[in-house]
Structure formats: structure tokens, C-alpha cells
PDB file of N, CA and C in Angstrom:
ATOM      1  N   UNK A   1      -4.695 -32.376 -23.234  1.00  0.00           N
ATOM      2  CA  UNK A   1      -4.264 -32.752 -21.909  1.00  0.00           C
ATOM      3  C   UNK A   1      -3.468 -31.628 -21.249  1.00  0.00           C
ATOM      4  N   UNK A   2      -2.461 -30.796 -21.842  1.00  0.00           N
ATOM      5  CA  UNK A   2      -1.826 -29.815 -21.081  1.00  0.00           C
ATOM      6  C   UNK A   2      -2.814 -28.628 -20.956  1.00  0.00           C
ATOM      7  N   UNK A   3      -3.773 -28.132 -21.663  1.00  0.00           N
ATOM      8  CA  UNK A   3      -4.940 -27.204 -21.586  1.00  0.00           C
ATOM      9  C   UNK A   3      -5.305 -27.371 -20.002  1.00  0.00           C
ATOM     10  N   UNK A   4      -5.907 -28.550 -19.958  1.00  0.00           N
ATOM     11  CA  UNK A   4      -6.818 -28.865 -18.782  1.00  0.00           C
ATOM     12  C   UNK A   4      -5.756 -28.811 -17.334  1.00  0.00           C
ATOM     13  N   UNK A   5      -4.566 -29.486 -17.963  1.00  0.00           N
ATOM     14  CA  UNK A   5      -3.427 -29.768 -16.420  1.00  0.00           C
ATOM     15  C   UNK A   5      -3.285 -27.755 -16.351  1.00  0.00           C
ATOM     16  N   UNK A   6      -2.879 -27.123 -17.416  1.00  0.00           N
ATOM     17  CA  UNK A   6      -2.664 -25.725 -17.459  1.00  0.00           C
ATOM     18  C   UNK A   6      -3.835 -25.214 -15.865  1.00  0.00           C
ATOM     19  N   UNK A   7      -4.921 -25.017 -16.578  1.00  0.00           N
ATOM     20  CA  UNK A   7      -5.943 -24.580 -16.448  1.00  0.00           C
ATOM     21  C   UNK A   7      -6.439 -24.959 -14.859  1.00  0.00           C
ATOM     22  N   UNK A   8      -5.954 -26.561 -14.406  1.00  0.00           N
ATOM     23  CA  UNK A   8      -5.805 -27.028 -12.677  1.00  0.00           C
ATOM     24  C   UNK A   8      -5.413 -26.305 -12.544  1.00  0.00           C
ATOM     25  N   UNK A   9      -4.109 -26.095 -12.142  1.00  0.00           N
ATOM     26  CA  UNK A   9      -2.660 -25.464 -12.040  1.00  0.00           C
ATOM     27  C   UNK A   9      -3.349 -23.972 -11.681  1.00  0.00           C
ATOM     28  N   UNK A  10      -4.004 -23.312 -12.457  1.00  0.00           N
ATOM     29  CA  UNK A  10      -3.936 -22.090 -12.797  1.00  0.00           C
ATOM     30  C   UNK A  10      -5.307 -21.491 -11.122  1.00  0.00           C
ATOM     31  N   UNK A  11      -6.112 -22.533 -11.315  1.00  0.00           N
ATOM     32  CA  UNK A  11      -7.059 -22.351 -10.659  1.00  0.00           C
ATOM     33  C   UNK A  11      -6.738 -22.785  -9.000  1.00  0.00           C
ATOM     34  N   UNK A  12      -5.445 -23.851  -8.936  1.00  0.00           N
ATOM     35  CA  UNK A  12      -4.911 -23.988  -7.655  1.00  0.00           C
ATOM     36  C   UNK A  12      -4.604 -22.499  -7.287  1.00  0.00           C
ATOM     37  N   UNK A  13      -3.572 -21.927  -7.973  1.00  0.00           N
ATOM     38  CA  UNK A  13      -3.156 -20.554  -8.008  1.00  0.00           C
ATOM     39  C   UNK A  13      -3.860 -19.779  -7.503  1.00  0.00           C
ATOM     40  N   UNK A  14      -4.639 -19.312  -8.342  1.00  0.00           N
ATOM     41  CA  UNK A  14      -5.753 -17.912  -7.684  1.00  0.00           C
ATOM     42  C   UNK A  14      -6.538 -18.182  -6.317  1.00  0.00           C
ATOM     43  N   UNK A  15      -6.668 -19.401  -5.962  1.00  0.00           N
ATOM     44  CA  UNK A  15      -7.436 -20.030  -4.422  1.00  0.00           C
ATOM     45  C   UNK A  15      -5.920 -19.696  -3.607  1.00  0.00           C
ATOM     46  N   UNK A  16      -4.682 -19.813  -3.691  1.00  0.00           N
ATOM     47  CA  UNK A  16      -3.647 -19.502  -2.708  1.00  0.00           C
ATOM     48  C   UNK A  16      -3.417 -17.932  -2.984  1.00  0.00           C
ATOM     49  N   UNK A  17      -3.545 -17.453  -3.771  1.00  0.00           N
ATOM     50  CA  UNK A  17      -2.768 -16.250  -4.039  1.00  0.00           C
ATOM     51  C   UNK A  17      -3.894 -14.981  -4.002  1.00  0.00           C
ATOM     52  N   UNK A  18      -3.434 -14.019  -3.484  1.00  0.00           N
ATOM     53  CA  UNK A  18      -4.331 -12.488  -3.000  1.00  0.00           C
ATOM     54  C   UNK A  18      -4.388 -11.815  -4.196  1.00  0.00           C
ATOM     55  N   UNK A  19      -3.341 -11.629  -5.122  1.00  0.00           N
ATOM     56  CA  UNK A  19      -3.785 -11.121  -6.533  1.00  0.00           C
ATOM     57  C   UNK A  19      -3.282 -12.320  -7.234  1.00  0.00           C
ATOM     58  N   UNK A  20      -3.767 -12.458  -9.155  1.00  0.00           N
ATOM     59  CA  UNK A  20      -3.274 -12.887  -9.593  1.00  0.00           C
ATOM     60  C   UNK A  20      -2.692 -12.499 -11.043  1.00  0.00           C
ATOM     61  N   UNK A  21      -2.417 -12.850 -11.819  1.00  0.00           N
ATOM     62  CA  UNK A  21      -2.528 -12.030 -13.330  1.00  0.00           C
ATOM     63  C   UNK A  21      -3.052 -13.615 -14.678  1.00  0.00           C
ATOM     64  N   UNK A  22      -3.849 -12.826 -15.385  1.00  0.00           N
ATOM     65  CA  UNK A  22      -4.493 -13.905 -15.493  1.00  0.00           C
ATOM     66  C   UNK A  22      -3.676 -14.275 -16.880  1.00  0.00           C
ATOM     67  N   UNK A  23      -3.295 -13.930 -17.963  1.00  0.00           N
ATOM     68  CA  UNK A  23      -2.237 -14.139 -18.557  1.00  0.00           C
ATOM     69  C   UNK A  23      -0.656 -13.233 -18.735  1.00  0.00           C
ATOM     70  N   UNK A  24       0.633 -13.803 -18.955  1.00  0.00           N
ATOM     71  CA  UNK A  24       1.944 -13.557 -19.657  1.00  0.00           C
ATOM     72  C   UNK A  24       2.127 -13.678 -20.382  1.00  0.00           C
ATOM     73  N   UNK A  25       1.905 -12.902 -21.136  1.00  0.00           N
ATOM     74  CA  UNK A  25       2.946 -13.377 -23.178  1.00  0.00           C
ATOM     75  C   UNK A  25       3.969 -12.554 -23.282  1.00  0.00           C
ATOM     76  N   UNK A  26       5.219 -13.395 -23.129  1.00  0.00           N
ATOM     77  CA  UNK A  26       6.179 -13.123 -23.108  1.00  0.00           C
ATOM     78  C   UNK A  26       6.931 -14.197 -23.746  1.00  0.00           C
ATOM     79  N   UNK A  27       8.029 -14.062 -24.326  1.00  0.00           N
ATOM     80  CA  UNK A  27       9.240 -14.774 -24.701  1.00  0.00           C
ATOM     81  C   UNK A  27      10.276 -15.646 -23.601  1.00  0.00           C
ATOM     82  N   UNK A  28      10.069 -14.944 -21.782  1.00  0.00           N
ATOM     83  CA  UNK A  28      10.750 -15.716 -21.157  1.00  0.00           C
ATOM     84  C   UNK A  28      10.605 -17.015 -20.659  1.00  0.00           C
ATOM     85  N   UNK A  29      11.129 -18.088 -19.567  1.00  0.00           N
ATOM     86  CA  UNK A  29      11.191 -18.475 -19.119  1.00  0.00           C
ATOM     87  C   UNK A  29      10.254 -18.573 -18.211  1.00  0.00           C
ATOM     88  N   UNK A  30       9.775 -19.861 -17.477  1.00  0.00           N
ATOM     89  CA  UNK A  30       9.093 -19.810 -16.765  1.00  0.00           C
ATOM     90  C   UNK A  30       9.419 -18.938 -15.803  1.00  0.00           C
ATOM     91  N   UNK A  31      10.504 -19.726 -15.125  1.00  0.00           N
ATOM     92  CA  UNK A  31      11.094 -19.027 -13.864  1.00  0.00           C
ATOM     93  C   UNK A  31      11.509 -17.568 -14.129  1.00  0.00           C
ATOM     94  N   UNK A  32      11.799 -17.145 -15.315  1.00  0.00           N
ATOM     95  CA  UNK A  32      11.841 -15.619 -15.263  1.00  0.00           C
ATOM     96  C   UNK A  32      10.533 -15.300 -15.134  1.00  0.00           C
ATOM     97  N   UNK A  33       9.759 -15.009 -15.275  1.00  0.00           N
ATOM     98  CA  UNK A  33       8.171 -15.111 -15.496  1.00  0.00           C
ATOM     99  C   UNK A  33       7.572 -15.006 -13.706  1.00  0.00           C
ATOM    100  N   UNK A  34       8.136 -16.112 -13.427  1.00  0.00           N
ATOM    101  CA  UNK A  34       7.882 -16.472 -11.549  1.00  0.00           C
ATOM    102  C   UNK A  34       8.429 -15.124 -10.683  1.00  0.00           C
ATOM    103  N   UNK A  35       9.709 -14.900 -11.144  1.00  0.00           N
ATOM    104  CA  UNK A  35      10.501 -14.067 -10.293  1.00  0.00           C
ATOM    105  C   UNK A  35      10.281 -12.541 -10.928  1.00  0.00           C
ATOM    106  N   UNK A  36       9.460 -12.344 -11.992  1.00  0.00           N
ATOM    107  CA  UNK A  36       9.173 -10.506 -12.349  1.00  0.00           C
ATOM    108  C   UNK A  36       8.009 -10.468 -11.244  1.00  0.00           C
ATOM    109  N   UNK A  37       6.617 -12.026 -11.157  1.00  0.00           N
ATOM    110  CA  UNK A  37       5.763 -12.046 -10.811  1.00  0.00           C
ATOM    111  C   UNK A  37       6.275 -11.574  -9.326  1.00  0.00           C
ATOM    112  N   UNK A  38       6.939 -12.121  -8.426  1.00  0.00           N
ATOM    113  CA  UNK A  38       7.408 -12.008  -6.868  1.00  0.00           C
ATOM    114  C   UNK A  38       8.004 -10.471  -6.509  1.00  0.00           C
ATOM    115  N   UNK A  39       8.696 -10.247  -7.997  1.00  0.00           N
ATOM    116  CA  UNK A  39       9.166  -8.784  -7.624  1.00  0.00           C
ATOM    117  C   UNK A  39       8.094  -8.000  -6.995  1.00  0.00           C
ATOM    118  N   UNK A  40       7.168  -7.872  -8.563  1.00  0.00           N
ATOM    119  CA  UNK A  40       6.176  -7.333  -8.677  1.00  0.00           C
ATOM    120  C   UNK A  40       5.370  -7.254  -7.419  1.00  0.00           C
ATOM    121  N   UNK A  41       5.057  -8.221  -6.722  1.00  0.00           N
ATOM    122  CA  UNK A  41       4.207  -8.430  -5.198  1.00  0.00           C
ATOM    123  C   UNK A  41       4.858  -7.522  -4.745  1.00  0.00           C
ATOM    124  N   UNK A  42       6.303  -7.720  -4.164  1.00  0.00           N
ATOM    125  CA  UNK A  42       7.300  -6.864  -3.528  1.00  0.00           C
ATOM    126  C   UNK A  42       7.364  -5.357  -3.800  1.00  0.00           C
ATOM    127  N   UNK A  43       6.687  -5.135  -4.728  1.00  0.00           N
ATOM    128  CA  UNK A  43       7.088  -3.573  -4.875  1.00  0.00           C
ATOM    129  C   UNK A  43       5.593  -3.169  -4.460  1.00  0.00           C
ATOM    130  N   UNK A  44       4.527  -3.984  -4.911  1.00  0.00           N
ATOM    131  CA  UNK A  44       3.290  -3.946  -4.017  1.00  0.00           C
ATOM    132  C   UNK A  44       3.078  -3.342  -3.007  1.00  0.00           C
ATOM    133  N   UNK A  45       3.678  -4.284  -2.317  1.00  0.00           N
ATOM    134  CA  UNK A  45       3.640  -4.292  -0.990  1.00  0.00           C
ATOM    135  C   UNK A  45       4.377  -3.267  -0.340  1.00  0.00           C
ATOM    136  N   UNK A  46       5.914  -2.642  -0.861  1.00  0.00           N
ATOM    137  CA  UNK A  46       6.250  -2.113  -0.493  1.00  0.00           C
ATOM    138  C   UNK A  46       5.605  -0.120  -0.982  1.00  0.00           C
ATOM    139  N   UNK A  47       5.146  -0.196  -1.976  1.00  0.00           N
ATOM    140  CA  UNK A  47       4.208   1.079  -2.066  1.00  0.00           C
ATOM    141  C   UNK A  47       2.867   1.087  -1.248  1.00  0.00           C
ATOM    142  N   UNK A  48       2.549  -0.145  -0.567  1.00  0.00           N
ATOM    143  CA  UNK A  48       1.080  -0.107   0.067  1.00  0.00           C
ATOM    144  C   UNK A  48       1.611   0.429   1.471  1.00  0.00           C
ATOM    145  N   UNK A  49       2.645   0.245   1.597  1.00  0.00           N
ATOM    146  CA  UNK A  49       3.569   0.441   3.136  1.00  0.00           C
ATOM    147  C   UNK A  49       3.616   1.978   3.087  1.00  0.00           C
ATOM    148  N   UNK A  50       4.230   2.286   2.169  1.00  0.00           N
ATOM    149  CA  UNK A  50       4.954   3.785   1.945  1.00  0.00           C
ATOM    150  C   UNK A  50       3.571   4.467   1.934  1.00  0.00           C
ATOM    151  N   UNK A  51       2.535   4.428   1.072  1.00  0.00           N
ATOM    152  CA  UNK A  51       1.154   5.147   1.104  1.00  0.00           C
ATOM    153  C   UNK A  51       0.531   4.934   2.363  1.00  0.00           C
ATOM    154  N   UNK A  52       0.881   3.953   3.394  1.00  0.00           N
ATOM    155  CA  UNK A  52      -0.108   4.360   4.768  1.00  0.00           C
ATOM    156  C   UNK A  52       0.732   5.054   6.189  1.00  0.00           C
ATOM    157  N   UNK A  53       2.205   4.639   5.546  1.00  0.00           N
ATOM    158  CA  UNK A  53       3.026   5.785   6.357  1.00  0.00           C
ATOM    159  C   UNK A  53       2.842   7.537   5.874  1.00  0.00           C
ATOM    160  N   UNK A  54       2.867   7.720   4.717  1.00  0.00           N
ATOM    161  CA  UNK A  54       2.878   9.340   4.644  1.00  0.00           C
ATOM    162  C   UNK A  54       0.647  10.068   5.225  1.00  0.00           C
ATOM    163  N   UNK A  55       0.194   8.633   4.907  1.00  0.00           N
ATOM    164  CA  UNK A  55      -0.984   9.103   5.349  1.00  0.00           C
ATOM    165  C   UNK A  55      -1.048   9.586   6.444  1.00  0.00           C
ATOM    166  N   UNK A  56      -0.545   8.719   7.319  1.00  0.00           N
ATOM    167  CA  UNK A  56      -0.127   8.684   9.232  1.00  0.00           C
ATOM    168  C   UNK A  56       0.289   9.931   8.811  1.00  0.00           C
ATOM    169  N   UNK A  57       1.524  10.115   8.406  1.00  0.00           N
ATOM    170  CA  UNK A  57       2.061  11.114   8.749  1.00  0.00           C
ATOM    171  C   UNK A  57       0.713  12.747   8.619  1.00  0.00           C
ATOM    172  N   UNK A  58       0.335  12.795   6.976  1.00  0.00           N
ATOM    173  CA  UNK A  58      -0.049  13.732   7.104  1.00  0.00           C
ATOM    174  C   UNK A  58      -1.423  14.175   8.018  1.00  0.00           C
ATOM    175  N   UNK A  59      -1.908  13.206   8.324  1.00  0.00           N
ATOM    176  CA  UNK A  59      -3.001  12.919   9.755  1.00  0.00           C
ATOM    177  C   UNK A  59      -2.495  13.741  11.146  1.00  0.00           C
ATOM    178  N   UNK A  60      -1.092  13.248  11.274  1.00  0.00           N
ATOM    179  CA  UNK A  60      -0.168  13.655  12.203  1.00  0.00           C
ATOM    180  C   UNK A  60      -0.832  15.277  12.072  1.00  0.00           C
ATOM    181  N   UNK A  61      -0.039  15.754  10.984  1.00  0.00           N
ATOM    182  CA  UNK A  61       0.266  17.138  10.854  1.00  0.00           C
ATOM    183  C   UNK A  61      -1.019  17.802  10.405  1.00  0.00           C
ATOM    184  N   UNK A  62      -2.445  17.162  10.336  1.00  0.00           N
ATOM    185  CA  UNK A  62      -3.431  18.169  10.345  1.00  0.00           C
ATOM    186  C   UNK A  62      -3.815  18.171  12.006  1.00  0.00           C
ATOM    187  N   UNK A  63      -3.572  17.179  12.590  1.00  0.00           N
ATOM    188  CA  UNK A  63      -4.362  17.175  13.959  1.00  0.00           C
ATOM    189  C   UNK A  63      -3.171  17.970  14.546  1.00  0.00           C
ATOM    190  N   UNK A  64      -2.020  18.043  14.317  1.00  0.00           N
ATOM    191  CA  UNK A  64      -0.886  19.645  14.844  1.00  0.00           C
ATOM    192  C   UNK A  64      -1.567  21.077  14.297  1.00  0.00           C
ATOM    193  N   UNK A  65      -1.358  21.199  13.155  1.00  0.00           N
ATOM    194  CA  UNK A  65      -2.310  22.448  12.763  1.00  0.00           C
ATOM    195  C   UNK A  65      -3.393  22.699  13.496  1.00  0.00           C
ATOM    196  N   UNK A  66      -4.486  21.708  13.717  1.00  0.00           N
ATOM    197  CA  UNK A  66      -5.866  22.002  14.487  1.00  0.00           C
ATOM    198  C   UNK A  66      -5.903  22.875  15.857  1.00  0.00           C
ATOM    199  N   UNK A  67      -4.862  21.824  16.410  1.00  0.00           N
ATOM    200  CA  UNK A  67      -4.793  21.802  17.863  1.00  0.00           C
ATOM    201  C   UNK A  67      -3.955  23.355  18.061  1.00  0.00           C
ATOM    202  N   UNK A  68      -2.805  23.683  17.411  1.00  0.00           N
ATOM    203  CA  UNK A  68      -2.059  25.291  17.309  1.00  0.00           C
ATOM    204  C   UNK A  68      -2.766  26.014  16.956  1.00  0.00           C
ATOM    205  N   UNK A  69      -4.006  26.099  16.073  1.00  0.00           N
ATOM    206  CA  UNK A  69      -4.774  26.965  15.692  1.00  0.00           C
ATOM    207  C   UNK A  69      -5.748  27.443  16.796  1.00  0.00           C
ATOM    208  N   UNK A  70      -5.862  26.173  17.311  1.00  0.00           N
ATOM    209  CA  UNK A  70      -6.854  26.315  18.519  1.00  0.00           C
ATOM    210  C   UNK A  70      -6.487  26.741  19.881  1.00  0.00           C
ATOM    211  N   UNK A  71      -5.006  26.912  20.086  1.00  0.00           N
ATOM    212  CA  UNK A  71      -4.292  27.244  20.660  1.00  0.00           C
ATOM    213  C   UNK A  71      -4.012  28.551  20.665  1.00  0.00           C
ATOM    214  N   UNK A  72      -4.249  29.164  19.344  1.00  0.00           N
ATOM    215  CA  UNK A  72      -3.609  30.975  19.248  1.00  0.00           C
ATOM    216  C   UNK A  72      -5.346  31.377  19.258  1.00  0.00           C
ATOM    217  N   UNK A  73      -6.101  30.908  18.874  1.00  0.00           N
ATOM    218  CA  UNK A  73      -7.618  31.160  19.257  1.00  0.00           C
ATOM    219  C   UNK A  73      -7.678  31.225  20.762  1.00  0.00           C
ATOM    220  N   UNK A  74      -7.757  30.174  21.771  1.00  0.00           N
ATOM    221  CA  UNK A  74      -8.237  30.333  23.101  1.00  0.00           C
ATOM    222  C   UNK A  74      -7.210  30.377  23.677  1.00  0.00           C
ATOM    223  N   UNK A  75      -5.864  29.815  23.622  1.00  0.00           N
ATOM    224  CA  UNK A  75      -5.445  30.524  24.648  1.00  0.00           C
ATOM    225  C   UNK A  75      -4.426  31.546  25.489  1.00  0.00           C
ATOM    226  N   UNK A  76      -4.898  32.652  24.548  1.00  0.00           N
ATOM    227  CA  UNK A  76      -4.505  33.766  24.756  1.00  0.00           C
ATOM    228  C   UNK A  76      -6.018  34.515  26.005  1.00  0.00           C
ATOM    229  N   UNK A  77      -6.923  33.621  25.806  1.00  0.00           N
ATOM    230  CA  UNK A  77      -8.489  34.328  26.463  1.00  0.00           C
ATOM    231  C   UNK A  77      -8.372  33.403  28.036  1.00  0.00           C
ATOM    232  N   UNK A  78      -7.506  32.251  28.218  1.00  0.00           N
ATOM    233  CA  UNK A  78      -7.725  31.954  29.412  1.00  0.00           C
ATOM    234  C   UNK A  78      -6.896  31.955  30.796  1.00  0.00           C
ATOM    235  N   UNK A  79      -5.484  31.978  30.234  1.00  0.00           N
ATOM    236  CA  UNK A  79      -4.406  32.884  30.733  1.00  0.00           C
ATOM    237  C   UNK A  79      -3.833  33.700  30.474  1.00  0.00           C
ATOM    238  N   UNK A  80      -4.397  34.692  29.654  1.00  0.00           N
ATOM    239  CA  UNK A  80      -3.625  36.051  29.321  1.00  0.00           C
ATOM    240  C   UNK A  80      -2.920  36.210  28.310  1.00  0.00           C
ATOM    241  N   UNK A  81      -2.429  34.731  27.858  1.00  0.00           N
ATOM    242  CA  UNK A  81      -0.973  34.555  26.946  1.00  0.00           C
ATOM    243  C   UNK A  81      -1.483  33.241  26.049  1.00  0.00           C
ATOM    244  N   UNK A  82      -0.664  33.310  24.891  1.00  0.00           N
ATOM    245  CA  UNK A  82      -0.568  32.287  23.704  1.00  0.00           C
ATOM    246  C   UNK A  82       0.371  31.558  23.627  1.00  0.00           C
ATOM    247  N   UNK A  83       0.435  30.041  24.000  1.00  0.00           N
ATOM    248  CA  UNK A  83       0.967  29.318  24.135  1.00  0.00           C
ATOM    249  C   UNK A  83       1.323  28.666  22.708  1.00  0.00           C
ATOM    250  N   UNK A  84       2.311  28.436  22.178  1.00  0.00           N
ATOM    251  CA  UNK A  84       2.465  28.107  21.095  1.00  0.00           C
ATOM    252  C   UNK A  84       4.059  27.036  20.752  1.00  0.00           C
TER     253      UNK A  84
END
């Protein structure tokens, strides 16, 4: 009987939740168990944040390079001078 209630339980879970982990063997507590699990999201989430800000960023700084490069290329040929 607790197999099967387990095993509901488990399958409610993964239908609400975006990742899941499919077992813990551990010595703690449920609720310790709950709250490494929430960290864990949290640090997720917060490295998925940090990896699409430095992307931006370095996007930023190739389309600066492009555009200055292209800048000491032409235009020194269309007013005389290099704008930089």
C-alpha cells in the first residue's frame, strides 16, 4: 500500500514540476530533502540567469568590435577622417 500511494504521489509530482529527480538516498528528513530540492531549483535558476546575461553581454561586445572595425576600415575613405 505505501509503494503504490509512494509511486501516486511521485507521478502527481513530475506532471507539476519542470525538472524532477527521480530518486534520494539519503539519511535525512523529508523536509530536509524538500528544502536541498528548492535550493537546488534556486541555484538553477539563478545560473540560467547569470549564463544569458554574460551572453547578452558578450553579443554586446562582438557587435562593438564589428561596427569599430568597420569604422577604422570606411571611415577614414568617406570623410577624410576615422571616427572612433
Amino acid at each position: 500500500m505505501m509503494d503504490e500511494e509512494y509511486n501516486k504521489s511521485l507521478k502527481q509530482y513530475r506532471k507539476c514540476s519542470d525538472r524532477h529527480i527521480l530518486v534520494v538516498e539519503t539519511d535525512m528528513s523529508s523536509s530536509d530533502a524538500q528544502s536541498i530540492v528548492a535550493l537546488s531549483d534556486k541555484i538553477r535558476k539563478a545560473g540560467n540567469e547569470l549564463v544569458g546575461l554574460m551572453k547578452n553581454n558578450y553579443d554586446q561586445l562582438m557587435r562593438t568590435k564589428r561596427y569599430r572595425k568597420l569604422l577604422a576600415l570606411y571611415g577614414s575613405t568617406c570623410c577624410g577622417q576615422a571616427f572612433l
